[in-house]
Protein backbone atom coordinates (compact mmCIF):
# COMPACT_ATOMS: atom_id res chain seq x y z
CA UNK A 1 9.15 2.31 22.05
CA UNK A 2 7.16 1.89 19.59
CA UNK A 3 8.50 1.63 15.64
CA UNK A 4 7.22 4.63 13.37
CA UNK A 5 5.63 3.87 10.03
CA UNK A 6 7.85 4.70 7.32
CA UNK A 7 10.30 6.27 9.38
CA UNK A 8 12.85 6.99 7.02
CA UNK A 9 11.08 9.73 4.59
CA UNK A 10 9.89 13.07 4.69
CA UNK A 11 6.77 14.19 6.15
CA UNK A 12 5.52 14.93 2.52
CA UNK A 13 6.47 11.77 1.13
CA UNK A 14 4.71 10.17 4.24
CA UNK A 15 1.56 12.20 3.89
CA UNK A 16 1.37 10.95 -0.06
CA UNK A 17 1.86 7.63 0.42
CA UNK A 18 -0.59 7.22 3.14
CA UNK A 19 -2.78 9.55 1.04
CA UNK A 20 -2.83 7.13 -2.18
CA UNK A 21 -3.76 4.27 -0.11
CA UNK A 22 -6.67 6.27 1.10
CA UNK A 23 -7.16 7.84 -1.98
CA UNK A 24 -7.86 4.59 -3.62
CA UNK A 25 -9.13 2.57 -0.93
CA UNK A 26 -12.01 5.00 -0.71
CA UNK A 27 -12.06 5.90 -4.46
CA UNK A 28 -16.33 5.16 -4.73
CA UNK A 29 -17.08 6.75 -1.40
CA UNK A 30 -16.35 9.06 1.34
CA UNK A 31 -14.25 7.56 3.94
CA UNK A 32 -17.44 6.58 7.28
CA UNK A 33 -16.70 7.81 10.91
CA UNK A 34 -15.23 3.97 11.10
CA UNK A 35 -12.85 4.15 8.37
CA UNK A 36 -11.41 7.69 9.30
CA UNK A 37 -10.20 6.49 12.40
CA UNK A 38 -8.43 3.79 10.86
CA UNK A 39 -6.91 6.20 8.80
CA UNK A 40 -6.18 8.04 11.27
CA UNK A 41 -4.14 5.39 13.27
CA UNK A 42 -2.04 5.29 9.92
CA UNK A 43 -1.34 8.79 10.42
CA UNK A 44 -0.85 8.45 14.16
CA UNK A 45 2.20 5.53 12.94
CA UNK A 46 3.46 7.60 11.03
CA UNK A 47 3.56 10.44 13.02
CA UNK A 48 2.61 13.04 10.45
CA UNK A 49 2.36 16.50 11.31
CA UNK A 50 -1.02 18.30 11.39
CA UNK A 51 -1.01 19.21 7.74
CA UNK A 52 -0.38 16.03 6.27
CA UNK A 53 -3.03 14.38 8.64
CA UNK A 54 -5.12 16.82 7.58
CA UNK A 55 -4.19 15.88 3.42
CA UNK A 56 -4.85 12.36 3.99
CA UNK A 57 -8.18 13.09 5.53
CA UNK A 58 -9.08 15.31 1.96
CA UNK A 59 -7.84 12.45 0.19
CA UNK A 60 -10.08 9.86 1.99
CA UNK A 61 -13.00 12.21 0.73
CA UNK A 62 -12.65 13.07 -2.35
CA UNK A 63 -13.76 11.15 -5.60
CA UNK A 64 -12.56 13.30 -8.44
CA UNK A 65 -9.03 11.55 -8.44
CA UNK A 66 -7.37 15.14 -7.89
CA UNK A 67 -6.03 14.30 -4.31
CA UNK A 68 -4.89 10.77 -5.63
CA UNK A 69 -2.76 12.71 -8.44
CA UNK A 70 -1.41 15.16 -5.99
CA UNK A 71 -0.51 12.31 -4.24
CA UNK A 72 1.37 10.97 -6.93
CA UNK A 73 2.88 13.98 -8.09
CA UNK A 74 4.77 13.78 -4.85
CA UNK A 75 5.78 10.30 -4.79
CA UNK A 76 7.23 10.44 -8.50
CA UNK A 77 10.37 11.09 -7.12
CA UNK A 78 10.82 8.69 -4.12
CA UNK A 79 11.74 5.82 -3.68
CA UNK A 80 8.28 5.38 -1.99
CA UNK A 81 7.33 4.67 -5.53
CA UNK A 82 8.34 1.23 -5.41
CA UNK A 83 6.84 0.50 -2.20
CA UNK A 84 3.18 1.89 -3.07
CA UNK A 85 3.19 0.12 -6.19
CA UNK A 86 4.03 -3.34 -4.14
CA UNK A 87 1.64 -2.89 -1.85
CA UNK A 88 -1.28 -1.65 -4.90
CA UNK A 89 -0.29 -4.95 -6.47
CA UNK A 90 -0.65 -7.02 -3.96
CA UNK A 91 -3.91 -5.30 -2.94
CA UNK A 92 -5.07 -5.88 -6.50
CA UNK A 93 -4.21 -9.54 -6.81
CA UNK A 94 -5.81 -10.29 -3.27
CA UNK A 95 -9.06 -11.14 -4.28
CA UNK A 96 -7.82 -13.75 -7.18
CA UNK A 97 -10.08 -12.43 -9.90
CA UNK A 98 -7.12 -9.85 -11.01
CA UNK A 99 -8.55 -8.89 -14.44
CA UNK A 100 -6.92 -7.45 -17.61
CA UNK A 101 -8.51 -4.19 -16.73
CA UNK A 102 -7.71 -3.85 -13.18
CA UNK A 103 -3.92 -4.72 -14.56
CA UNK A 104 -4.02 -2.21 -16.90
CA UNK A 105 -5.48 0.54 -13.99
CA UNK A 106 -2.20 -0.67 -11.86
CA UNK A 107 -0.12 0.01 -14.96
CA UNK A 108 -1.35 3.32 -15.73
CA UNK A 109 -0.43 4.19 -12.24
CA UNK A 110 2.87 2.53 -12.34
CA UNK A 111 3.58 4.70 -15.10
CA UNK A 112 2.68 8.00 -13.57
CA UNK A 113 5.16 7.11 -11.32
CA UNK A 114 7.55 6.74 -14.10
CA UNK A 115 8.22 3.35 -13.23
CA UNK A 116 8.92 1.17 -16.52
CA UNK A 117 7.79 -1.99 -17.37
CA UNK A 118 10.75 -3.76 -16.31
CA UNK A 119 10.31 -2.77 -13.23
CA UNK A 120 6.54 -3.24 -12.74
CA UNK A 121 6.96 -6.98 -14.17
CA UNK A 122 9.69 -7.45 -11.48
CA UNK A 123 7.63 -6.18 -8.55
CA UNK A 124 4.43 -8.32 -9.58
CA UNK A 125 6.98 -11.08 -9.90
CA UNK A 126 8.48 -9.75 -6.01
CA UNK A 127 5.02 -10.13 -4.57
CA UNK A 128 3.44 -13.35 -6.58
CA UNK A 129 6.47 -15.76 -5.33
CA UNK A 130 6.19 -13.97 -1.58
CA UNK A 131 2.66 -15.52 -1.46
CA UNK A 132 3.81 -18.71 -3.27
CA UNK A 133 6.02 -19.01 0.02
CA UNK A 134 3.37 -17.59 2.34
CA UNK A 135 6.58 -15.58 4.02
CA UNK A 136 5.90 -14.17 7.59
CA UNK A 137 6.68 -10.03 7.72
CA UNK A 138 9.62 -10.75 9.57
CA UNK A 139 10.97 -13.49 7.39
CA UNK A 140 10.70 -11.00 4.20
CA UNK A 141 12.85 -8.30 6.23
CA UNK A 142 15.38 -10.68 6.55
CA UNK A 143 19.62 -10.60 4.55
CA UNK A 144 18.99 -13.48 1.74
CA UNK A 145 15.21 -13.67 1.20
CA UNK A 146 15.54 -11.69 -1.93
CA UNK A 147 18.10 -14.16 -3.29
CA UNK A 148 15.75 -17.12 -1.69
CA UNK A 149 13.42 -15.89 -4.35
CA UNK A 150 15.99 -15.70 -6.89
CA UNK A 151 15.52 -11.65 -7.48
CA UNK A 152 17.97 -10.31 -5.76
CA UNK A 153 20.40 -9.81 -8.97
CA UNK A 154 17.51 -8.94 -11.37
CA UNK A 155 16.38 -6.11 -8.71
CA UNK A 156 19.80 -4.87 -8.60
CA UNK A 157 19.91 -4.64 -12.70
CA UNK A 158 16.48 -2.83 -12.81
CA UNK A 159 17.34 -0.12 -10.81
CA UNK A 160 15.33 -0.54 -7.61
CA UNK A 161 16.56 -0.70 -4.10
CA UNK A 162 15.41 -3.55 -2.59
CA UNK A 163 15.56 -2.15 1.02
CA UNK A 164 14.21 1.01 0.89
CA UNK A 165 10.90 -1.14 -0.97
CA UNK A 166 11.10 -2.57 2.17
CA UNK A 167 11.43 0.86 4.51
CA UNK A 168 8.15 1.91 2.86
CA UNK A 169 5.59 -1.72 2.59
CA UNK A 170 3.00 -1.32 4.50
CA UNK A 171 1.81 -4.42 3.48
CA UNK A 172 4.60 -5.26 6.02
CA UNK A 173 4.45 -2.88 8.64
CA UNK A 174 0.60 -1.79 8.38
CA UNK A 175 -0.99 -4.80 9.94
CA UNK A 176 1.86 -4.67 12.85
CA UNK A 177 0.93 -1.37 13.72
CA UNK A 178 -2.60 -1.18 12.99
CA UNK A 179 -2.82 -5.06 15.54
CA UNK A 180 -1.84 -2.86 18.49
CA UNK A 181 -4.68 -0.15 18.24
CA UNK A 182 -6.98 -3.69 18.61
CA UNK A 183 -4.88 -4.72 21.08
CA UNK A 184 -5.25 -1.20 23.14
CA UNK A 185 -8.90 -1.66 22.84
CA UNK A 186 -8.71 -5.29 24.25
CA UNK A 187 -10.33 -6.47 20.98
CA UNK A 188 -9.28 -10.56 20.11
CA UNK A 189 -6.52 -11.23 17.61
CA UNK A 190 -8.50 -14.44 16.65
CA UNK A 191 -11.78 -12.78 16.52
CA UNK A 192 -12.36 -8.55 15.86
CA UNK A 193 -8.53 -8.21 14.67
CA UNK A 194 -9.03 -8.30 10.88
CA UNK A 195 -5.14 -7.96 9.48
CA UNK A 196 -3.42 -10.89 10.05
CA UNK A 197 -0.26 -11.65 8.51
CA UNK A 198 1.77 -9.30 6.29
CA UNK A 199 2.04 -9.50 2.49
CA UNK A 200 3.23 -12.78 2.45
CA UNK A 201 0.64 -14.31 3.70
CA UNK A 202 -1.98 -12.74 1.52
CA UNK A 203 -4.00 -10.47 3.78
CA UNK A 204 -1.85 -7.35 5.19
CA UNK A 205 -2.26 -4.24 3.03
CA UNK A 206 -5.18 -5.97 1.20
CA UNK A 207 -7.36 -6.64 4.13
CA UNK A 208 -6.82 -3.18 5.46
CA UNK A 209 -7.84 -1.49 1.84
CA UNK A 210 -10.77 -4.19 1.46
CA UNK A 211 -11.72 -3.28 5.22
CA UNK A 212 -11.83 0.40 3.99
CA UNK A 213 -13.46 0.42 0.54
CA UNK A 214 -15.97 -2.41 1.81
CA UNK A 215 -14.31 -5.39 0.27
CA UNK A 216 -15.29 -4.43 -3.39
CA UNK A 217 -11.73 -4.78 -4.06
CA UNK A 218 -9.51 -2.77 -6.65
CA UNK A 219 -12.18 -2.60 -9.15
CA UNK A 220 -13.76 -0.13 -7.15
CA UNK A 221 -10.87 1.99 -8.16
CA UNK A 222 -11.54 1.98 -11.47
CA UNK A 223 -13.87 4.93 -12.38
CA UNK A 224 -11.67 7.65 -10.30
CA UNK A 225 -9.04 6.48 -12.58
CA UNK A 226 -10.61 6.51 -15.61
CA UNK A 227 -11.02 9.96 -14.63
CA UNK A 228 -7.71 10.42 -13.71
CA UNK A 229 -6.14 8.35 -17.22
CA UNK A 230 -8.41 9.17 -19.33
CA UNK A 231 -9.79 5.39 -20.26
């Protein structure tokens, strides 16, 4: 059978997460024919219900920032927080030209989500040294990589659960799913698959936002939540 995406959280919390991916994947454009259905295999993971399918597909087409910050609204309260802000990190730093400003858009979300700075430092920290070790999905799922990193006490002092970050990465899980709808269609891992590895490896999460907003990278981002922030 196969595993659900974020399997452990409510249908709303589900519907927002996958929503502010979308939200800001797409934040310059309405989501093509193309890009909905890969969307829509996010949903299909995750086995939303018809509403929240139907949310994420508002989200994926609309530019004012309004579905991104109902999005948010939700997640403010979840642990879900954690993950999303991992995964819009890691998305953020994929391209290697991670300016001041695109920091400072990642911030402003991270503290939407009323996560402090403590926090946000640690989780950059969490994702930099998982690429520094190029970890393999299953590798960061496993008892004792936290400590590997040396993080596992300094996540425990800051307040976030290290596990359920990992319940809701889809930097992890996303490019496992999302490989099988390729593989249904008899498309090439080496060739039309464009995921890859998880978030250790550098590609994950960010190669399925890139894929989505047309490779422009988080900067794209930045005028829905200028909107949004006010900057």
């Amino acid at each position: 059978m196969e595993e659900r995406l974020l399997k452990d959280y409510s249908d709303p919390e589900k519907g927002a997460y996958i929503g502010a991916i979308t939200s800001i994947a797409t934040a310059d454009h309405s989501a093509s024919p193309e890009e909905m259905e890969y969307i829509m295999e996010l949903a299909d993971s995750a086995n939303l219900s018809e509403e929240q399918k139907l949310a994420v597909a508002q989200a994926a087409n609309e530019l004012t920032g309004e579905e991104l910050r109902r999005c948010l609204d939700i997640l403010k309260d979840s642990d879900l927080r954690f993950s999303l802000m991992t995964d819009l990190i890691s998305f953020a730093e994929s391209d290697k030209n991670y300016s001041e400003a695109e920091k400072a858009s990642v911030e402003k979300i991270a503290q939407y989500l009323n996560i402090n700075q403590q926090q946000f430092s640690l989780l950059e920290k969490f994702v930099q040294k998982t690429k520094e070790v190029q970890a393999e999905p299953e590798e960061i799922k496993r008892p004792g990589f936290l400590s590997s990193l040396g993080l596992d006490q300094k996540f425990k002092n800051s307040g976030i659960n290290f596990n359920s970050v990992l319940k809701g990465l889809l930097g992890i899980a996303g490019p496992l799913l999302l490989s099988n709808m390729f593989r249904r269609r008899g498309m090439s891992q080496a060739g039309l698959n464009p995921f890859g590895q998880g978030l250790g490896g550098g590609r994950g999460l960010s190669s399925i936002i890139s894929m989505l907003n047309g490779g422009r990278g988080f900067a794209g981002s930045r005028n829905m939540l200028s909107r949004m922030f006010g900057f």
